[in-house]
C-alpha atoms as a PDB file:
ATOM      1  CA  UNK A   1      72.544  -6.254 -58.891  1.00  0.00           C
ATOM      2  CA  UNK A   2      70.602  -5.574 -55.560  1.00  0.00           C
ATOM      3  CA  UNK A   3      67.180  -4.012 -56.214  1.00  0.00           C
ATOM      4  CA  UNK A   4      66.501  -0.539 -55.250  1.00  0.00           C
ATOM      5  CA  UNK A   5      64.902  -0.396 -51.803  1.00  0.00           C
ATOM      6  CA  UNK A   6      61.840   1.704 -51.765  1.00  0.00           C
ATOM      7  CA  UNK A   7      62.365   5.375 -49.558  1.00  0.00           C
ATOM      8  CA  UNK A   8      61.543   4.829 -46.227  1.00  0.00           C
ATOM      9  CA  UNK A   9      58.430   7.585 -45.287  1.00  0.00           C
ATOM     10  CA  UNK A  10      60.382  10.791 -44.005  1.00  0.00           C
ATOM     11  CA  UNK A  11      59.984  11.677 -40.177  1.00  0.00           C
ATOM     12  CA  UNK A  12      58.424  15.143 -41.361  1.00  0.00           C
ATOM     13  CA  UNK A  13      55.969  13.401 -43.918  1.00  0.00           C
ATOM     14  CA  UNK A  14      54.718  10.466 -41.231  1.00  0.00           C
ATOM     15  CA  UNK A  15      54.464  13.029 -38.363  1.00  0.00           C
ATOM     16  CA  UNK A  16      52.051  15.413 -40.623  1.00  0.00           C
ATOM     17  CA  UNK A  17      49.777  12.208 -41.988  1.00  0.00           C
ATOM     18  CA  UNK A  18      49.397  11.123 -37.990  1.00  0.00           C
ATOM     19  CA  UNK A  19      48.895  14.963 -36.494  1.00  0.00           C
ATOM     20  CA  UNK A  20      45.909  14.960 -39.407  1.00  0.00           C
ATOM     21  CA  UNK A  21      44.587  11.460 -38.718  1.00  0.00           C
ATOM     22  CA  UNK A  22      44.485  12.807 -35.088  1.00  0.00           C
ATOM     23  CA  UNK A  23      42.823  15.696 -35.851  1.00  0.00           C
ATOM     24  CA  UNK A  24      40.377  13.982 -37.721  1.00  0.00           C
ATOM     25  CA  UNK A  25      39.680  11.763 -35.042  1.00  0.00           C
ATOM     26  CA  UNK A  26      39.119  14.814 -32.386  1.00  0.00           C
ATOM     27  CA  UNK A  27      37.102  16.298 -34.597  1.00  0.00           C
ATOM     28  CA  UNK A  28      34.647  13.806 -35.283  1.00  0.00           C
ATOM     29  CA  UNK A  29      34.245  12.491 -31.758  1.00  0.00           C
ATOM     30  CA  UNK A  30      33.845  15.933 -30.584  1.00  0.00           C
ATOM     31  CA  UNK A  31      30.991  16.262 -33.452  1.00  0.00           C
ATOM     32  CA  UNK A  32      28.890  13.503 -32.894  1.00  0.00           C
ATOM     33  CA  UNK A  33      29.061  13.807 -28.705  1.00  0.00           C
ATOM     34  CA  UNK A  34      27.414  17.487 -29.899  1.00  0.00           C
ATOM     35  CA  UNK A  35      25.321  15.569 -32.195  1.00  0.00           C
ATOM     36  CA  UNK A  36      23.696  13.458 -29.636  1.00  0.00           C
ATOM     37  CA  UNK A  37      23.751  15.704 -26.812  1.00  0.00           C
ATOM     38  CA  UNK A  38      21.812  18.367 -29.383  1.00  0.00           C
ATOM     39  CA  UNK A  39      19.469  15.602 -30.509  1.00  0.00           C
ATOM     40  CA  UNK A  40      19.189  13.815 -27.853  1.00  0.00           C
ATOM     41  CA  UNK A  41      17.509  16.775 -25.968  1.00  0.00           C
ATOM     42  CA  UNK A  42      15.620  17.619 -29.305  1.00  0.00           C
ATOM     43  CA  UNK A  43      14.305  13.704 -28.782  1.00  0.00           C
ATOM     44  CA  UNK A  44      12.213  15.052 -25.672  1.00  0.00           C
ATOM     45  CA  UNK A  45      10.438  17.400 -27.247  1.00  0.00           C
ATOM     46  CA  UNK A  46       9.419  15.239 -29.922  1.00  0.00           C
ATOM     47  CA  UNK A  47       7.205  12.555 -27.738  1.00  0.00           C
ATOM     48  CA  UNK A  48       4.212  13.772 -28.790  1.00  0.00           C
ATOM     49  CA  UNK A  49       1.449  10.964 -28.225  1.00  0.00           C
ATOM     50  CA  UNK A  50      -0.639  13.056 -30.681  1.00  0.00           C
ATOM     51  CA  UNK A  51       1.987  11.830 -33.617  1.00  0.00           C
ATOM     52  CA  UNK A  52       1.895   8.460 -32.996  1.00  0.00           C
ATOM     53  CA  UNK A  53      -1.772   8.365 -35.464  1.00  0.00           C
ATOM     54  CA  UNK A  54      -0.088  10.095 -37.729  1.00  0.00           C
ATOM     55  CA  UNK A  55       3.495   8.192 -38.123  1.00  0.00           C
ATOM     56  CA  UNK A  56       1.444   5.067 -37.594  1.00  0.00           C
ATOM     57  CA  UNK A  57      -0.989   5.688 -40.655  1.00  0.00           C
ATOM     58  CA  UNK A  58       2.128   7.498 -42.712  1.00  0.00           C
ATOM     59  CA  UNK A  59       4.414   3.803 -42.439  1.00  0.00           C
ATOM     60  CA  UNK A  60       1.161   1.739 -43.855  1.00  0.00           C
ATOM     61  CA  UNK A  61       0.592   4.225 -46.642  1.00  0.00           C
ATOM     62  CA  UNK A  62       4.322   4.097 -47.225  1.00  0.00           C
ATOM     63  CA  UNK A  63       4.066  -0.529 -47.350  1.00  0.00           C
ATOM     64  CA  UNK A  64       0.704   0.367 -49.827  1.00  0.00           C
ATOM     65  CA  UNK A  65       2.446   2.135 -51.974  1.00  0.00           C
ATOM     66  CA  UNK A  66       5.881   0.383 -51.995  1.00  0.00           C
ATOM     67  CA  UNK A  67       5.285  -2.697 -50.650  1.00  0.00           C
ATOM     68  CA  UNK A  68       7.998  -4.205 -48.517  1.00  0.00           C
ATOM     69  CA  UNK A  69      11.058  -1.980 -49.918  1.00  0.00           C
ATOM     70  CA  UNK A  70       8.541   0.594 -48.481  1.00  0.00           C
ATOM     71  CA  UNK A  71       8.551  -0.636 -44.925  1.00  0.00           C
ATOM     72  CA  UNK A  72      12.058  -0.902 -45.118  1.00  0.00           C
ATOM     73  CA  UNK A  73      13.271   2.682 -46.560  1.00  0.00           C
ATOM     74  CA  UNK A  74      10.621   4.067 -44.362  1.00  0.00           C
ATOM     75  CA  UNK A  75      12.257   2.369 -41.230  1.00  0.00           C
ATOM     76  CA  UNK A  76      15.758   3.211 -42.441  1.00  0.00           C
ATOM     77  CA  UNK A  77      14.769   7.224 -42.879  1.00  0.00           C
ATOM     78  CA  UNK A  78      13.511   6.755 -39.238  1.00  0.00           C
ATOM     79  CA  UNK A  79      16.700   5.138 -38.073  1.00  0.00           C
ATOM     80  CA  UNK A  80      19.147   7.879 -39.862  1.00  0.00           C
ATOM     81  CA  UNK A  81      16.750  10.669 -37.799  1.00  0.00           C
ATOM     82  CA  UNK A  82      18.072   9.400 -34.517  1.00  0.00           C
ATOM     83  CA  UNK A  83      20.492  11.386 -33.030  1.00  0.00           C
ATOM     84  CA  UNK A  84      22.535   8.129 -31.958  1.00  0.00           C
ATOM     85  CA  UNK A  85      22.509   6.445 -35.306  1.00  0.00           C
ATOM     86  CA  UNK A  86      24.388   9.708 -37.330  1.00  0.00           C
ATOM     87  CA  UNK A  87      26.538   9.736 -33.917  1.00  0.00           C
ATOM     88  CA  UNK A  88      27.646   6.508 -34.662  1.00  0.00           C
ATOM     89  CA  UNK A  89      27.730   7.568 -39.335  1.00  0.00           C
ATOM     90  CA  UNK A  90      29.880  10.611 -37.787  1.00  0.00           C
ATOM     91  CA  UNK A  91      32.300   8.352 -36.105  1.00  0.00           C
ATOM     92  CA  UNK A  92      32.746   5.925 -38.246  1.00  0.00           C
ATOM     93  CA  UNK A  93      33.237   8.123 -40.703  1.00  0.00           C
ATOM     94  CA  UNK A  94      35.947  10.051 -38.684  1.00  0.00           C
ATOM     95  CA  UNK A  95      37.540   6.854 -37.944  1.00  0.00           C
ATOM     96  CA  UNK A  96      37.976   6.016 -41.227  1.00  0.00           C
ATOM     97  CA  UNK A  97      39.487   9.159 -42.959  1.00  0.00           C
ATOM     98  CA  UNK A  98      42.151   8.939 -40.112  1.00  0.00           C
ATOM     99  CA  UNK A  99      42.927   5.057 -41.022  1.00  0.00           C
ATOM    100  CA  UNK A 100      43.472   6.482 -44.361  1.00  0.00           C
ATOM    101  CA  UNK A 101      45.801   8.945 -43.261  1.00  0.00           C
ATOM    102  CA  UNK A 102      47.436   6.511 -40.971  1.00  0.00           C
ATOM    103  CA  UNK A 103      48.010   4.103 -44.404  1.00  0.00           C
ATOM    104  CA  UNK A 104      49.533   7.149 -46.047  1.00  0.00           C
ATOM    105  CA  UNK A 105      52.011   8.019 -43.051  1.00  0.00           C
ATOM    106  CA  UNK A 106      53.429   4.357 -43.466  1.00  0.00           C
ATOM    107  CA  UNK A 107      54.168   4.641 -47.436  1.00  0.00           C
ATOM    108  CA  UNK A 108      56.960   6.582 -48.538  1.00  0.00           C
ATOM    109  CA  UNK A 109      56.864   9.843 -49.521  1.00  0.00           C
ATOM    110  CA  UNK A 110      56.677  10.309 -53.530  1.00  0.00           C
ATOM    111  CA  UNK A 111      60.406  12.137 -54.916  1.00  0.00           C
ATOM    112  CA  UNK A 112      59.794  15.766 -56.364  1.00  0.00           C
ATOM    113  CA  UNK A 113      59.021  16.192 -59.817  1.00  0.00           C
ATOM    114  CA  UNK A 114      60.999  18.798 -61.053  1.00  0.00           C
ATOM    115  CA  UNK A 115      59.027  18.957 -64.539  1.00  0.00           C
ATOM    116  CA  UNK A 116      55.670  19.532 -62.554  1.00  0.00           C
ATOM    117  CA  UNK A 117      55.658  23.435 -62.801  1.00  0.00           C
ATOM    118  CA  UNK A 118      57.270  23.896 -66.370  1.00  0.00           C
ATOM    119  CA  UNK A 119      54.742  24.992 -68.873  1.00  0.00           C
ATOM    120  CA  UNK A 120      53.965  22.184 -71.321  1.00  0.00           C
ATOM    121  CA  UNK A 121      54.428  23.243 -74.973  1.00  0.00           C
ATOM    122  CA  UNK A 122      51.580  24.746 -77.576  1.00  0.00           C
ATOM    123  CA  UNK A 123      49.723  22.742 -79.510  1.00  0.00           C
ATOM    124  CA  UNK A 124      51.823  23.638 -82.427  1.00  0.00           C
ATOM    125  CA  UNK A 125      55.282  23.710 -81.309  1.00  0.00           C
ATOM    126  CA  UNK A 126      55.907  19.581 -80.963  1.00  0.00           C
ATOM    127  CA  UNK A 127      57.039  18.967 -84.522  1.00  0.00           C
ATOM    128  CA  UNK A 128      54.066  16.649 -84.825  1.00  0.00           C
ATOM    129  CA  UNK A 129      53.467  17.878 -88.198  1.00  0.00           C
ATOM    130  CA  UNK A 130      50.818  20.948 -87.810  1.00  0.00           C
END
């Protein structure tokens, strides 16, 4: 007896799972180059030499408090601010969701279920003895 072959993923099913990983892609390039440009230009207003006291004497109140781990959240809060650090969350983010939907392009395309929009039965209508 030969085994039965899997279904080979549908021309219509592949082409829809690549148009969205594309889309996807677009989408999130297209929203972190806004994201930088928009912070980026937000970045020059923010060089205030008047701050630097203040974020200065806010990071060792944050390592007196916390100790190291407070150091290190406080730099990694300062790091997510910048405008080129989410650019880069937003596209690997983007790039990610579309690998997904390029894995689910390749498999094959699940067979219909013909059951799936039948009512199930009452609770006491199975002959389980209620």
């Amino acid at each position: 007896m030969n085994p039965p072959k899997a279904n080979p993923p549908s021309a219509r099913h592949s082409r829809r799972w690549r148009r969205l990983a594309l889309v996807i892609l677009l989408l999130g390039a297209g929203t972190a180059g806004w994201v930088w440009w928009q912070g980026r230009a937000a970045a020059a207003l923010s060089d205030d030499p008047t701050m630097l006291i203040f974020n200065r004497k806010s990071h060792q109140q944050m390592g007196m408090f916390f100790g190291k781990s407070g150091y290190l959240m406080d730099d990694l809060f300062d790091a997510l601010k910048q405008p080129g650090t989410q650019a880069v969350l937003i596209l690997a983010t983007s790039a990610l969701l579309a690998g997904g939907c390029l894995l689910l392009s390749r498999l094959p395309e699940p067979p219909p279920n013909p059951d799936f929009f039948k009512p199930s039965r009452p609770a006491g209508d199975g002959g389980d003895g209620q």
